[in-house]
PDB file of N, CA and C in Angstrom:
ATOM      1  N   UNK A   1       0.824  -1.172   0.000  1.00  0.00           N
ATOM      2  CA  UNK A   1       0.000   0.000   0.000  1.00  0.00           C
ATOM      3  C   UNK A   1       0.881   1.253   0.000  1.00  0.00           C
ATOM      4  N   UNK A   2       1.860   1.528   0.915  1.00  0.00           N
ATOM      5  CA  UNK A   2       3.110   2.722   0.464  1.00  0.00           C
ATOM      6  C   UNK A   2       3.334   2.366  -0.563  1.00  0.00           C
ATOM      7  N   UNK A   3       3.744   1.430  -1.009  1.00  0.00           N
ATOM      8  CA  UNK A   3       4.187   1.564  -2.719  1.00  0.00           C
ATOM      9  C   UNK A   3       3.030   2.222  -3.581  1.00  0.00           C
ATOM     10  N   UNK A   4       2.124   1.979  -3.747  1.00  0.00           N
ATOM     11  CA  UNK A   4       0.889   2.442  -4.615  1.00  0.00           C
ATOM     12  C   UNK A   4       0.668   3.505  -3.981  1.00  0.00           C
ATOM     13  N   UNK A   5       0.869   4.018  -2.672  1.00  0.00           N
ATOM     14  CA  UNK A   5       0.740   5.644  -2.282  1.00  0.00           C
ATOM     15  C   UNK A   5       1.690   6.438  -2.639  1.00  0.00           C
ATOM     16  N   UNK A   6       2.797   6.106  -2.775  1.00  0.00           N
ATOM     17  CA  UNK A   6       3.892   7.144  -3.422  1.00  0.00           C
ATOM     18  C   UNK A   6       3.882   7.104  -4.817  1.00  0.00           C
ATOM     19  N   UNK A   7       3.001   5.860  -5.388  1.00  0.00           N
ATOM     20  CA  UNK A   7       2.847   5.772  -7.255  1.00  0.00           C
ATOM     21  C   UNK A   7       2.286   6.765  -7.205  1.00  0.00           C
ATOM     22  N   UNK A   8       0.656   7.187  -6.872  1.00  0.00           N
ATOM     23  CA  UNK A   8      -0.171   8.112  -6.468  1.00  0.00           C
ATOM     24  C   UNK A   8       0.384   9.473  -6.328  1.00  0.00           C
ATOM     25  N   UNK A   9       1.611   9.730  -4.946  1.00  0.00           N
ATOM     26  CA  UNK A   9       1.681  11.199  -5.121  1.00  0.00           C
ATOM     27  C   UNK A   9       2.700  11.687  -6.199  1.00  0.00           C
ATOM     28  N   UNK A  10       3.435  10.571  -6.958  1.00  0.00           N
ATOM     29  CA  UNK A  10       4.890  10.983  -8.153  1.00  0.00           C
ATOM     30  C   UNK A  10       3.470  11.205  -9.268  1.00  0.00           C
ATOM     31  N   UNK A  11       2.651  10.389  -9.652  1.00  0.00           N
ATOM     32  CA  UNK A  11       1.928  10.663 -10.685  1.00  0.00           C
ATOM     33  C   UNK A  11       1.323  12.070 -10.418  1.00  0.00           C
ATOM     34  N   UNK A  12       0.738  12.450  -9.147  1.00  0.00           N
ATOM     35  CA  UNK A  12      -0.273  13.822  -9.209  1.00  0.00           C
ATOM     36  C   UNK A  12       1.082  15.282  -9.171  1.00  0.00           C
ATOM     37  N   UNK A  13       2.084  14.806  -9.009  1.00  0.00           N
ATOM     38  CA  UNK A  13       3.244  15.943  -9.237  1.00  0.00           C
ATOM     39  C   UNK A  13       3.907  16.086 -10.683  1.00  0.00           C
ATOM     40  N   UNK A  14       3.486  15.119 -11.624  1.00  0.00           N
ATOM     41  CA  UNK A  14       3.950  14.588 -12.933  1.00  0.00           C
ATOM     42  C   UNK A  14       2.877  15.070 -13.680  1.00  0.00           C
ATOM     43  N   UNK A  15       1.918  15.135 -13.165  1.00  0.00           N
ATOM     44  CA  UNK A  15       0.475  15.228 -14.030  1.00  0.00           C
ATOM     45  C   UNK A  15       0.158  14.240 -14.969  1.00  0.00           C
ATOM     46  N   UNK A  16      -0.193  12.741 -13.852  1.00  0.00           N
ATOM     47  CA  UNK A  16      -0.198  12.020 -14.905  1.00  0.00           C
ATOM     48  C   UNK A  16      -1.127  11.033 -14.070  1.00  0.00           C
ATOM     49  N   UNK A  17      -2.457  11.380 -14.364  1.00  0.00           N
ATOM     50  CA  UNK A  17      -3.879  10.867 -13.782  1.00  0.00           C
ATOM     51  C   UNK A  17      -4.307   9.441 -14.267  1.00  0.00           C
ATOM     52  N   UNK A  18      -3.674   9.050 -15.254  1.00  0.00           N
ATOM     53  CA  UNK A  18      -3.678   8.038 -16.004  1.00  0.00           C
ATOM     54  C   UNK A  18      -2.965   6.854 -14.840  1.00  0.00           C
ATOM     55  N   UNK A  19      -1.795   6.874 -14.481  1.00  0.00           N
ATOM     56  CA  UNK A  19      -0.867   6.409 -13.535  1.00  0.00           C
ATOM     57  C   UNK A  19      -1.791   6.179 -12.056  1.00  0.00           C
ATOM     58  N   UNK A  20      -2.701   7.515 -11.797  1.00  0.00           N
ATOM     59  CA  UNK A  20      -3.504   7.199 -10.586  1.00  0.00           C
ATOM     60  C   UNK A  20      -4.257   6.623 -11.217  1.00  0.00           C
ATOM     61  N   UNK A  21      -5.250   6.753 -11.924  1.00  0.00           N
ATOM     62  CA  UNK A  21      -6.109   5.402 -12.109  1.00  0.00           C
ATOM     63  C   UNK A  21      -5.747   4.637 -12.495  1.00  0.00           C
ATOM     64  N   UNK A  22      -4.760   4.131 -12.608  1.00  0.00           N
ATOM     65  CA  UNK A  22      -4.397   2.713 -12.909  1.00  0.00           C
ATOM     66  C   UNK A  22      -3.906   2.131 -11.657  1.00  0.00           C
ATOM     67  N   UNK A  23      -3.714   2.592 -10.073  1.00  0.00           N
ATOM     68  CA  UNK A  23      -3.126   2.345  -9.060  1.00  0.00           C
ATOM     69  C   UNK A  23      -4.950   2.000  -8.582  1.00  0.00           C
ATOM     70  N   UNK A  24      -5.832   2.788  -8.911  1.00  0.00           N
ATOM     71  CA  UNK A  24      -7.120   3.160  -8.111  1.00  0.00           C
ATOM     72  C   UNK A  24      -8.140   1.536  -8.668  1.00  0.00           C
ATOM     73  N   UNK A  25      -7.618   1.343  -9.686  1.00  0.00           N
ATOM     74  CA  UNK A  25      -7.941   0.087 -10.567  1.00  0.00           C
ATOM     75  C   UNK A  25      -7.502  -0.894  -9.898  1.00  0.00           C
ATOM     76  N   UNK A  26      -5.923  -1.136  -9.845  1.00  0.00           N
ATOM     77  CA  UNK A  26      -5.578  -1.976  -9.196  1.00  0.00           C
ATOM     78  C   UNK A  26      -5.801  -2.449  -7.498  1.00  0.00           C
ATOM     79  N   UNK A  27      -6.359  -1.403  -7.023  1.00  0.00           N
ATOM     80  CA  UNK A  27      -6.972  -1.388  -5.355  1.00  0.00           C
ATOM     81  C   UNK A  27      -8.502  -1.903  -5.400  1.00  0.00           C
ATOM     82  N   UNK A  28      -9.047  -1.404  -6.453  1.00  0.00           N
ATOM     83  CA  UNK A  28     -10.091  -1.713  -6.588  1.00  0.00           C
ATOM     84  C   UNK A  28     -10.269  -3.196  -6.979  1.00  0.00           C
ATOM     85  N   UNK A  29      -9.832  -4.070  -7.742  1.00  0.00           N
ATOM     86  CA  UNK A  29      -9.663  -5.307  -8.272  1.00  0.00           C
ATOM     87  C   UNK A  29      -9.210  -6.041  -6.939  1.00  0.00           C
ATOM     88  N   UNK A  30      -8.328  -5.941  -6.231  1.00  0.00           N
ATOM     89  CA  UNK A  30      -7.799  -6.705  -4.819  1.00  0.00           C
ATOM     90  C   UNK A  30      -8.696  -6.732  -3.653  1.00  0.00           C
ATOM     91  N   UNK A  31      -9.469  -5.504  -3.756  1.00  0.00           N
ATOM     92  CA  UNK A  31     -10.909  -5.709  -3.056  1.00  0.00           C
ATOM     93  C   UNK A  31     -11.825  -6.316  -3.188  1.00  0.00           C
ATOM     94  N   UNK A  32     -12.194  -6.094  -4.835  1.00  0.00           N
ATOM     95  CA  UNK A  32     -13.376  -7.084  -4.890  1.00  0.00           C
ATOM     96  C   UNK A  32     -12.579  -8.391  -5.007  1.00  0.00           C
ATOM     97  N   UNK A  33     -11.453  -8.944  -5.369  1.00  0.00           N
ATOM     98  CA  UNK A  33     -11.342 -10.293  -4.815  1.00  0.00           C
ATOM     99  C   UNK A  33     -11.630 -10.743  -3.529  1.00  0.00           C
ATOM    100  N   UNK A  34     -11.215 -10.199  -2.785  1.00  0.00           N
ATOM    101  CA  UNK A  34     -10.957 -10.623  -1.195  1.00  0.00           C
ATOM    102  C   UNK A  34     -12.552 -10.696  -0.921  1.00  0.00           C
ATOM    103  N   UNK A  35     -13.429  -9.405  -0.991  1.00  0.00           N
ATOM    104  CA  UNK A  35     -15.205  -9.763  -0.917  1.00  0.00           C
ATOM    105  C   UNK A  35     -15.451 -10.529  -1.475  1.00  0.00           C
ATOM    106  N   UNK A  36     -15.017 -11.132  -2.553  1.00  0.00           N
ATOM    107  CA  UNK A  36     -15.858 -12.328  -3.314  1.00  0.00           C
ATOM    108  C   UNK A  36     -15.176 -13.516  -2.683  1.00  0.00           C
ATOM    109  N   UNK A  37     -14.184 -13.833  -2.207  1.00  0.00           N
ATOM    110  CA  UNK A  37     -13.646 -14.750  -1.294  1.00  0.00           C
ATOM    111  C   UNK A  37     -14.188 -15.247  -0.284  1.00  0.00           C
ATOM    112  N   UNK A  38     -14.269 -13.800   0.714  1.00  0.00           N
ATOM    113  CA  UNK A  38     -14.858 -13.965   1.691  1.00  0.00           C
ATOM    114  C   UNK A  38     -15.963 -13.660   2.237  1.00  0.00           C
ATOM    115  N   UNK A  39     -16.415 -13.915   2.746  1.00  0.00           N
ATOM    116  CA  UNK A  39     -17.976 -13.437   2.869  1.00  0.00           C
ATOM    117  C   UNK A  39     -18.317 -12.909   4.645  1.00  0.00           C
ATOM    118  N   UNK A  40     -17.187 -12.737   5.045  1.00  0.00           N
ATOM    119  CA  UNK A  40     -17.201 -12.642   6.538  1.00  0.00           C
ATOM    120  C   UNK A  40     -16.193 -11.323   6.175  1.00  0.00           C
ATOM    121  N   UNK A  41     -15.680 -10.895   5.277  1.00  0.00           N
ATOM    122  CA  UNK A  41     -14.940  -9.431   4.966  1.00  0.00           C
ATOM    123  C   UNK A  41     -15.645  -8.384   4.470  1.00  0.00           C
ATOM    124  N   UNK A  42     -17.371  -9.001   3.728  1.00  0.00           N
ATOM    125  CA  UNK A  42     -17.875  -8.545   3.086  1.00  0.00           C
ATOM    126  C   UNK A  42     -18.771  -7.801   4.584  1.00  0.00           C
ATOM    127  N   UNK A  43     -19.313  -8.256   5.513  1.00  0.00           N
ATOM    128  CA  UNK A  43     -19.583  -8.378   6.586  1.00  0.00           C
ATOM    129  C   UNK A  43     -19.249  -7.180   7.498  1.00  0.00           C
ATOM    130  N   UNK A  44     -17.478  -7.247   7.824  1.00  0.00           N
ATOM    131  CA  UNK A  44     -16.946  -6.723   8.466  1.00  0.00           C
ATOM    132  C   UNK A  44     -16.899  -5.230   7.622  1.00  0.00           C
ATOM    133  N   UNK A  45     -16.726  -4.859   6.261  1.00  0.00           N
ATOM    134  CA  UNK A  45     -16.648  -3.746   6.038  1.00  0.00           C
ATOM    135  C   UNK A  45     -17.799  -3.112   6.027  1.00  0.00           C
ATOM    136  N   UNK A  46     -18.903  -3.862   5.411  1.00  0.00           N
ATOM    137  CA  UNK A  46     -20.338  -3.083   5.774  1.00  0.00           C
ATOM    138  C   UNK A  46     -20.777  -2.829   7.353  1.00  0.00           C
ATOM    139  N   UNK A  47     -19.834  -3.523   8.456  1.00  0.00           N
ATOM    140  CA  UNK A  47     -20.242  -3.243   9.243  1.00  0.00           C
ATOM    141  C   UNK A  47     -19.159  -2.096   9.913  1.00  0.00           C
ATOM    142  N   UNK A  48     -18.107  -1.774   9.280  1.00  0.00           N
ATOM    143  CA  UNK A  48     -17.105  -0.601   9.586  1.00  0.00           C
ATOM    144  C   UNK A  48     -17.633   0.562   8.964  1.00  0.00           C
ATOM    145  N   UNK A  49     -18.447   0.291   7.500  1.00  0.00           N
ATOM    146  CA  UNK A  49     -19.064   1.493   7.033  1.00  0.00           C
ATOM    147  C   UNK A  49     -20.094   1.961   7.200  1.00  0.00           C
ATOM    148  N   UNK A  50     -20.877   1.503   8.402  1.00  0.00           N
ATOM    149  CA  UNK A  50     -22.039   1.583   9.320  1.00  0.00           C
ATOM    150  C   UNK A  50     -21.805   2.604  10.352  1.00  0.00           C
ATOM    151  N   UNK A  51     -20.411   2.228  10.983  1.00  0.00           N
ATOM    152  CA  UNK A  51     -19.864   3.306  11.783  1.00  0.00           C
ATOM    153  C   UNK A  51     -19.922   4.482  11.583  1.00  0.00           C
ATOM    154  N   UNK A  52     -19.372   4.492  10.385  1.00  0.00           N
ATOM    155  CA  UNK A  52     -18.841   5.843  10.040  1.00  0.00           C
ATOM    156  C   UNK A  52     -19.991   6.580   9.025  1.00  0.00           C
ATOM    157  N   UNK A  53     -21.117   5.941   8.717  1.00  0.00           N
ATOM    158  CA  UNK A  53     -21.802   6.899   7.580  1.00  0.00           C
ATOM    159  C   UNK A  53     -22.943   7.418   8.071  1.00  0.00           C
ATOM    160  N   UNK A  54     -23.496   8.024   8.141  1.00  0.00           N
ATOM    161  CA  UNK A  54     -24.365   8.958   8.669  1.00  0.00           C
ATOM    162  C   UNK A  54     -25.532   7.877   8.461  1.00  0.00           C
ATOM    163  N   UNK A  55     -26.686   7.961   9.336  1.00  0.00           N
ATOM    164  CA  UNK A  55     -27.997   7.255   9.257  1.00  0.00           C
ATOM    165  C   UNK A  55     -28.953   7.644   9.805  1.00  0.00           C
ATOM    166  N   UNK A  56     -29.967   7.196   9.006  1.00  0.00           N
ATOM    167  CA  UNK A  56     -31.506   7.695   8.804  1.00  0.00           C
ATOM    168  C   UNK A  56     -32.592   6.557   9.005  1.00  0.00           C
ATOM    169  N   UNK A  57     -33.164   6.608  10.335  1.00  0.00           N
ATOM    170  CA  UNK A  57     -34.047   5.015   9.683  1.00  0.00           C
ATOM    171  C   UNK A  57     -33.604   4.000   9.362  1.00  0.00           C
ATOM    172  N   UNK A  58     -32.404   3.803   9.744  1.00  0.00           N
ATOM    173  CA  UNK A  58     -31.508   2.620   9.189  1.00  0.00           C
ATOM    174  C   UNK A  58     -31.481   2.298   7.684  1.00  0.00           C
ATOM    175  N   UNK A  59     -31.378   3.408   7.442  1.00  0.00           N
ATOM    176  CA  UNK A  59     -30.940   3.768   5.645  1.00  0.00           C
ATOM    177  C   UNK A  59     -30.079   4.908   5.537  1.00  0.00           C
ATOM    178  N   UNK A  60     -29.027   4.339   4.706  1.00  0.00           N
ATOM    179  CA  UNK A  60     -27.662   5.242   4.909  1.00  0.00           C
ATOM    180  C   UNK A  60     -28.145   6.613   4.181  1.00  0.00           C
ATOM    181  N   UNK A  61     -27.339   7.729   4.417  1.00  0.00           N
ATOM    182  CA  UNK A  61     -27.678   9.090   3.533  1.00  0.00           C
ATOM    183  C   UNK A  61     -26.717   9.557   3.183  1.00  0.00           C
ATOM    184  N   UNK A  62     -26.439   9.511   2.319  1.00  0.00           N
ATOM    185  CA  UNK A  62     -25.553  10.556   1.285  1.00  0.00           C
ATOM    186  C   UNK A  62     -25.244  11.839   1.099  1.00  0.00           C
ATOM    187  N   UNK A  63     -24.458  12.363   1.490  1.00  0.00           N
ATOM    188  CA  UNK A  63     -24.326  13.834   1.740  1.00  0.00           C
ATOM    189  C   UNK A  63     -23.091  14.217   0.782  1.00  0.00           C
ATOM    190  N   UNK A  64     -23.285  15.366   0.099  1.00  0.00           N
ATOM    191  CA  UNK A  64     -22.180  15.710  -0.886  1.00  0.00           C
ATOM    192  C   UNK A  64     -22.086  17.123  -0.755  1.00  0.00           C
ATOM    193  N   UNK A  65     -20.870  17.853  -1.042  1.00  0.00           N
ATOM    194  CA  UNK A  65     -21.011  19.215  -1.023  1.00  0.00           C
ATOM    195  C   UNK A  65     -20.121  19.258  -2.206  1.00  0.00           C
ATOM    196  N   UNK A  66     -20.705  19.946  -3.100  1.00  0.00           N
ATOM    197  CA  UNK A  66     -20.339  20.019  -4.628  1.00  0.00           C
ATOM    198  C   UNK A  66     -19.651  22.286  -4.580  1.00  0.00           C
ATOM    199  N   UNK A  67     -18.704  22.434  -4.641  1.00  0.00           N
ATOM    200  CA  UNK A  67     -18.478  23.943  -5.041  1.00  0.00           C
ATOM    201  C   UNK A  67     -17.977  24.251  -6.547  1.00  0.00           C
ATOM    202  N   UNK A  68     -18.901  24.457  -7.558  1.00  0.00           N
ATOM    203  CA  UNK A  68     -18.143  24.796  -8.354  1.00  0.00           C
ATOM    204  C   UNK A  68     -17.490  26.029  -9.083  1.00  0.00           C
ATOM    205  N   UNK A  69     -16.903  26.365  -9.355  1.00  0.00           N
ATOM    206  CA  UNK A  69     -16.515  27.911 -10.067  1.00  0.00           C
ATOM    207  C   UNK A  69     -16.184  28.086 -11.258  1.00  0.00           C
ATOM    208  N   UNK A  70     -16.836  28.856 -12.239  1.00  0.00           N
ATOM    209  CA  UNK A  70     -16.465  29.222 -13.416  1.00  0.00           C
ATOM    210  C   UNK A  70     -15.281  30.580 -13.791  1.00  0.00           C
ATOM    211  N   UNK A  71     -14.462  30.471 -14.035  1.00  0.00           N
ATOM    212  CA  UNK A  71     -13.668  31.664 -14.024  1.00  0.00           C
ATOM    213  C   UNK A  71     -13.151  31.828 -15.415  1.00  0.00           C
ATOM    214  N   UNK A  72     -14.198  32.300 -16.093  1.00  0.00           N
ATOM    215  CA  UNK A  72     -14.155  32.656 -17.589  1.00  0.00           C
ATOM    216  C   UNK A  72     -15.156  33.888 -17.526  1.00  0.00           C
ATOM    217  N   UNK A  73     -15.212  34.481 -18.823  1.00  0.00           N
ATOM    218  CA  UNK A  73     -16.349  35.187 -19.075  1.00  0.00           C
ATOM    219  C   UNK A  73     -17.385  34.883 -19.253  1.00  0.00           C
ATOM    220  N   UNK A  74     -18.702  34.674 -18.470  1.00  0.00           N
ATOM    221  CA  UNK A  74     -19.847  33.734 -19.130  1.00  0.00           C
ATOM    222  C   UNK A  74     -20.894  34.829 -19.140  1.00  0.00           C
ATOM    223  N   UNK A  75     -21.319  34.559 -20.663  1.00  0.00           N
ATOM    224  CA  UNK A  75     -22.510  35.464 -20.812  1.00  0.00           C
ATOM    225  C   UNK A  75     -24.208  34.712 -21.119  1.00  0.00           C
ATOM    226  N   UNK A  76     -24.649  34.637 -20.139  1.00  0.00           N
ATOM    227  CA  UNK A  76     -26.106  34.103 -19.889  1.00  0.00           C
ATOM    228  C   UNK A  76     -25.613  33.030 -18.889  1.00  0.00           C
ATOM    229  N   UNK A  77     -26.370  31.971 -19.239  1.00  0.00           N
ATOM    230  CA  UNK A  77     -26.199  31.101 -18.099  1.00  0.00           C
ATOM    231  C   UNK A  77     -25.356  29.891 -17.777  1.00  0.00           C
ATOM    232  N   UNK A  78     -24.711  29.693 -16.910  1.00  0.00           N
ATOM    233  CA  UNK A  78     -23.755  28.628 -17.258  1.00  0.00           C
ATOM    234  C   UNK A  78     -23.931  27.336 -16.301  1.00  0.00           C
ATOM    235  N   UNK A  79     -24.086  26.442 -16.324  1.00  0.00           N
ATOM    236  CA  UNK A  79     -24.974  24.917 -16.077  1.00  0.00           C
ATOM    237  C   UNK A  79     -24.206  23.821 -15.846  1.00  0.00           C
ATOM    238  N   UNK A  80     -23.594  23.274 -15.040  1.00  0.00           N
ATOM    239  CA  UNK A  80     -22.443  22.364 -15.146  1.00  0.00           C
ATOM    240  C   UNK A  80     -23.598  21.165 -13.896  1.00  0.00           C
ATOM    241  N   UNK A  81     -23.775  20.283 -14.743  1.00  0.00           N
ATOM    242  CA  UNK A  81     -24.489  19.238 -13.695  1.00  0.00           C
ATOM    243  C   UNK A  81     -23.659  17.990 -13.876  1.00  0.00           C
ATOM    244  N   UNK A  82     -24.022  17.170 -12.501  1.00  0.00           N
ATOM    245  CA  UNK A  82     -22.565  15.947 -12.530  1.00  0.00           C
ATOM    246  C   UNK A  82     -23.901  14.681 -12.270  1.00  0.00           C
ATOM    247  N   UNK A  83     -24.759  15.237 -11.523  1.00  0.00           N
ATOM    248  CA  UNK A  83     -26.344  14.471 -11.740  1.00  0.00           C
ATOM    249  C   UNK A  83     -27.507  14.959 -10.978  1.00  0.00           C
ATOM    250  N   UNK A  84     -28.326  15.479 -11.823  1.00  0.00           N
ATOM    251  CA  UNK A  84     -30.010  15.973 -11.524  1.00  0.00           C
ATOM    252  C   UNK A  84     -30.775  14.842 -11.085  1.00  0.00           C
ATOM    253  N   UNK A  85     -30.766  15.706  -9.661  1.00  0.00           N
ATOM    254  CA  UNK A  85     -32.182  14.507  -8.849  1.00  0.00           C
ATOM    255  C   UNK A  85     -33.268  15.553  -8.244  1.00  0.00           C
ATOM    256  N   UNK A  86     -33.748  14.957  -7.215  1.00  0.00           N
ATOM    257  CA  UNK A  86     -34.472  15.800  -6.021  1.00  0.00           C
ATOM    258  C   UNK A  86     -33.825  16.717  -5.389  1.00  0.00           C
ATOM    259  N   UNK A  87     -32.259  16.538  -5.172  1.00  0.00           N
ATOM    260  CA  UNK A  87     -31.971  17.417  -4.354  1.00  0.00           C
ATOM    261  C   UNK A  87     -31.622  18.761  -4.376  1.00  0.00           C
ATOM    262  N   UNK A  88     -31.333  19.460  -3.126  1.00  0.00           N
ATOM    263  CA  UNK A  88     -31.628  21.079  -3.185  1.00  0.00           C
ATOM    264  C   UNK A  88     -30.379  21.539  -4.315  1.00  0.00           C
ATOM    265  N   UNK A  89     -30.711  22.327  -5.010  1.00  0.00           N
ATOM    266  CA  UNK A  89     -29.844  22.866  -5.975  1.00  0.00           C
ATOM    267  C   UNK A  89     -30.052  24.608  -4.858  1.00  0.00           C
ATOM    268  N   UNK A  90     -29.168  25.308  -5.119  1.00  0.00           N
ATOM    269  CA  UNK A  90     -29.241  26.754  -5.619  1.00  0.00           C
ATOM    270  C   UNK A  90     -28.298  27.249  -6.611  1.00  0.00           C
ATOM    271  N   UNK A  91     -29.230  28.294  -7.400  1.00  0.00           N
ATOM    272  CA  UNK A  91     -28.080  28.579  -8.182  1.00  0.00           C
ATOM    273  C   UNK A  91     -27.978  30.597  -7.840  1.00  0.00           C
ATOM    274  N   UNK A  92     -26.813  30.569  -8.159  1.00  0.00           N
ATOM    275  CA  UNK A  92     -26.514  32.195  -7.883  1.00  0.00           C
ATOM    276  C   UNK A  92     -25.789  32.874  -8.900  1.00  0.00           C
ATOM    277  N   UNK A  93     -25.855  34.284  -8.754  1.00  0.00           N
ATOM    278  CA  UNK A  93     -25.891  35.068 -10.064  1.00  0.00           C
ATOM    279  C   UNK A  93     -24.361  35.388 -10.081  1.00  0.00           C
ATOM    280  N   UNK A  94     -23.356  35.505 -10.434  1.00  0.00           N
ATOM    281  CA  UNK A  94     -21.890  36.408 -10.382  1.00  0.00           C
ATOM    282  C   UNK A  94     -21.862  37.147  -9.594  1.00  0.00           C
ATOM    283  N   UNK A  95     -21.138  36.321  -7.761  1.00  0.00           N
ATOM    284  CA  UNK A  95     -20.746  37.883  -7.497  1.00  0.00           C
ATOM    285  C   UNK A  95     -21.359  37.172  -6.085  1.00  0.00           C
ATOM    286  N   UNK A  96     -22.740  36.411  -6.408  1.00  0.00           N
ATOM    287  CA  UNK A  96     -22.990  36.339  -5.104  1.00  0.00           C
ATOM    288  C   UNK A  96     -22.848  35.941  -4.227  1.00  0.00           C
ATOM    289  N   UNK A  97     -22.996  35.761  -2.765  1.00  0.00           N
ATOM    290  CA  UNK A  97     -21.891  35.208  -1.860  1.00  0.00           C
ATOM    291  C   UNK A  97     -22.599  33.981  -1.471  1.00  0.00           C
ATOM    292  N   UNK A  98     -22.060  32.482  -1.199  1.00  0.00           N
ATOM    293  CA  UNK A  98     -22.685  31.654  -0.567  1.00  0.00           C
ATOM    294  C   UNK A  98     -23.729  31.873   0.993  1.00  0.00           C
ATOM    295  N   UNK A  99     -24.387  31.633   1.205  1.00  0.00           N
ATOM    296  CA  UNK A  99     -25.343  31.973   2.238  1.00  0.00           C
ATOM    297  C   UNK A  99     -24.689  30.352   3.138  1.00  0.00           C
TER     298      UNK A  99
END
């Protein structure tokens, strides 16, 4: 795991994102082996990520805080969505301050 963490910080000083996802790939693949192995790991992490994630009714909730900034000239409106659901959007005009 230090080895693939220092792949990680030489690639993000190199600019070379390609290199992190290919480390993020390879973490990812060694995980789902070990869950599909075991079924008592599968267990233990849903029950470590129980700890730590916020809950509702005993249904997990998802919380994201998205900031984005445009720093160009934009004339009319400018729209950058990553995914449209129910949840609270605001949008604000140039200039205005987060509330």
């Amino acid at each position: 795991m230090e080895l693939a963490y220092a792949e990680v910080l030489d690639a993000e000083e190199n600019g070379l994102p390609e290199v992190r996802e290919g480390v993020r790939q390879d973490w990812e693949q060694r995980l789902l082996t070990v869950l599909r192995e075991d079924p008592t790991a599968v267990a233990e992490l849903r029950a470590l990520l129980d700890e730590i994630a916020p809950q509702a009714g005993g249904h997990r909730i998802e919380v994201t805080t998205i900031h984005n900034e445009i720093t160009a000239d934009v004339h009319g409106v400018a729209l950058q969505i990553g995914r449209a659901d129910t949840s609270h959007v605001t949008l604000r005009q140039p200039g205005d301050q987060p509330s």
